[in-house]
C-alpha atoms as a PDB file:
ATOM      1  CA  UNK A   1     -13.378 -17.498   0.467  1.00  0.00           C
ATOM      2  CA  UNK A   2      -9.992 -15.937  -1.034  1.00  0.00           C
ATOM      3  CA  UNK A   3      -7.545 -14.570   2.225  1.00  0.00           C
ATOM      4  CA  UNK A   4      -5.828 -11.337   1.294  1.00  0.00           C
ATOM      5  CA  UNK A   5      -2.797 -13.093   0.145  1.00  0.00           C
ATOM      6  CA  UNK A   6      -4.536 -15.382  -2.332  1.00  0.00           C
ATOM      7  CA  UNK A   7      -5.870 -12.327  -4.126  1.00  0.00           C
ATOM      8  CA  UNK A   8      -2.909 -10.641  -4.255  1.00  0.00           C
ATOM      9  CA  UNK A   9      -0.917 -13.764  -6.200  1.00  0.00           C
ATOM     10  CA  UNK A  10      -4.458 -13.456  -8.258  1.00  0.00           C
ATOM     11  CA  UNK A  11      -4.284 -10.440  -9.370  1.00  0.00           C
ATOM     12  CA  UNK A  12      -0.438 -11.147  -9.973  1.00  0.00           C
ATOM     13  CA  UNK A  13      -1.582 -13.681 -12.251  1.00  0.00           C
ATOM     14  CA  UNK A  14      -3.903 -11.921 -14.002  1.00  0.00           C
ATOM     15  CA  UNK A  15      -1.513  -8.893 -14.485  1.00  0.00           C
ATOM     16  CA  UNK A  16       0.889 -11.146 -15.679  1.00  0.00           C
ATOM     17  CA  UNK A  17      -1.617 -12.666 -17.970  1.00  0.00           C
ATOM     18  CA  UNK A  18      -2.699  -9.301 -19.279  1.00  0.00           C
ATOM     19  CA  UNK A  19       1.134  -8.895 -20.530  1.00  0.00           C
ATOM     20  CA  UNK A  20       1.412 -11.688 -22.684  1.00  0.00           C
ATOM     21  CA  UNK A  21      -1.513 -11.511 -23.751  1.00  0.00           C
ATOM     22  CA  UNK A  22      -0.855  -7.795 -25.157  1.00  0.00           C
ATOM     23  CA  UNK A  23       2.776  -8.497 -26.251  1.00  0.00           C
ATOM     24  CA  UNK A  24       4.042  -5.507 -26.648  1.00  0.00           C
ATOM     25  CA  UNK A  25       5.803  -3.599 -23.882  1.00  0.00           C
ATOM     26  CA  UNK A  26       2.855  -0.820 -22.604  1.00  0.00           C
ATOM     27  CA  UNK A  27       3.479   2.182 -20.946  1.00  0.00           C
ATOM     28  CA  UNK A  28       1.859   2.533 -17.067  1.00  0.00           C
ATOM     29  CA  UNK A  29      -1.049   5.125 -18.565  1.00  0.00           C
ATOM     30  CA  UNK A  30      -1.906   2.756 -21.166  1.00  0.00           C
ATOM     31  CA  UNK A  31      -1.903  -0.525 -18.786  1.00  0.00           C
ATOM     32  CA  UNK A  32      -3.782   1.222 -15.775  1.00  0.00           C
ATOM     33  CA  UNK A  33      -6.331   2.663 -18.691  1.00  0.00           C
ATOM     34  CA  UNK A  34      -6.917  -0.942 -19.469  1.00  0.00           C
ATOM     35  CA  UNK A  35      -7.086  -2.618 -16.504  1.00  0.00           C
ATOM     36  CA  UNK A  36      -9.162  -0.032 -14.616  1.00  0.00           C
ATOM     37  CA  UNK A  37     -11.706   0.321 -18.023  1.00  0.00           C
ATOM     38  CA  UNK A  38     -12.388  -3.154 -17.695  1.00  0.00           C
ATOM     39  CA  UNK A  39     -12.895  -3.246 -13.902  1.00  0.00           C
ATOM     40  CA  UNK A  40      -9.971  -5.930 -13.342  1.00  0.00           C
ATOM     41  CA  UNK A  41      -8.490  -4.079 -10.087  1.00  0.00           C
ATOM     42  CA  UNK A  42      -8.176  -0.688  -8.567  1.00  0.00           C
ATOM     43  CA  UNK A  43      -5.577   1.997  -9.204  1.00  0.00           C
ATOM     44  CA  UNK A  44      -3.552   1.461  -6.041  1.00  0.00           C
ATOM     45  CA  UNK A  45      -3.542  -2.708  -6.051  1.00  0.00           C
ATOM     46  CA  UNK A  46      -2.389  -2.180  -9.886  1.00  0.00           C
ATOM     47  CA  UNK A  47       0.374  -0.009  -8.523  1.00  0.00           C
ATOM     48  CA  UNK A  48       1.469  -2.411  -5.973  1.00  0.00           C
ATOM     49  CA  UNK A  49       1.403  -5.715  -7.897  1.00  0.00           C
ATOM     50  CA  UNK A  50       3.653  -3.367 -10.563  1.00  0.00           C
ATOM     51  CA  UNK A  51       6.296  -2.191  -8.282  1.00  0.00           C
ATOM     52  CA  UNK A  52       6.338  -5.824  -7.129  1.00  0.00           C
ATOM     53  CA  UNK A  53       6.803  -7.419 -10.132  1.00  0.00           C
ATOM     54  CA  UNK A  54       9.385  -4.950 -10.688  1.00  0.00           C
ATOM     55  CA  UNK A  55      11.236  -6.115  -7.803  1.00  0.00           C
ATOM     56  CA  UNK A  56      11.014  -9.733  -8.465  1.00  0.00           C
ATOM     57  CA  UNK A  57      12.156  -9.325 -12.062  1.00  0.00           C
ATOM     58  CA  UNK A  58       8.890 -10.671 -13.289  1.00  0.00           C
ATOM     59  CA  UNK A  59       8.902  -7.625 -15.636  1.00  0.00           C
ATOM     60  CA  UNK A  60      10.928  -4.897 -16.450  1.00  0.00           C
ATOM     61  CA  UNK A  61      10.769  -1.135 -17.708  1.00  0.00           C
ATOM     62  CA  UNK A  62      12.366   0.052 -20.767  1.00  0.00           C
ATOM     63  CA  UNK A  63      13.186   3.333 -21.678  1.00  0.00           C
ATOM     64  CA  UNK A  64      12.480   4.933 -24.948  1.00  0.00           C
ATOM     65  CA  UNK A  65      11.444   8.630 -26.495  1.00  0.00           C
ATOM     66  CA  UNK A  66      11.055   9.759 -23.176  1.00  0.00           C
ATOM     67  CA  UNK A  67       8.436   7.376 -22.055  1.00  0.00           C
ATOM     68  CA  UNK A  68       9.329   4.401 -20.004  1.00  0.00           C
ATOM     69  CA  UNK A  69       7.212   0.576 -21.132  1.00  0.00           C
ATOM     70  CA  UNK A  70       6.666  -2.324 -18.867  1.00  0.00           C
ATOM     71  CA  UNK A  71       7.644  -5.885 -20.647  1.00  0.00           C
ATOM     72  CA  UNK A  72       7.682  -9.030 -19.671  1.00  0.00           C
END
């Protein structure tokens, strides 16, 4: 059975995975409407593997036309 950290890194994965597989930078409506159509996590989980990928410089957010994308 998978401890709590092991589906964290995961999920990480699989986020991660999601990205390059999409290739294009996607804003955080259009990646949570994805991942949470397709039943791959919940809302807040999504949120925290984002914010820490964002601190680990696994991805980044760009800025442009007033919306702001998440890229690898």
């Amino acid at each position: 059975m998978l401890e709590q950290g092991d589906k964290l890194a995961l999920s990480k994965l699989k986020l991660l995975y999601i990205f390059n597989q999409f290739s294009i930078p996607l804003t955080n409506i259009e990646l949570t409407s994805f991942v949470l159509e397709n039943n791959f996590m919940e809302y807040f989980i999504l949120q925290q593997i984002l914010s820490d990928l964002r601190e680990s410089n696994f991805i980044d957010i760009h800025s442009s036309n007033g919306h702001e994308y998440y890229f690898l």
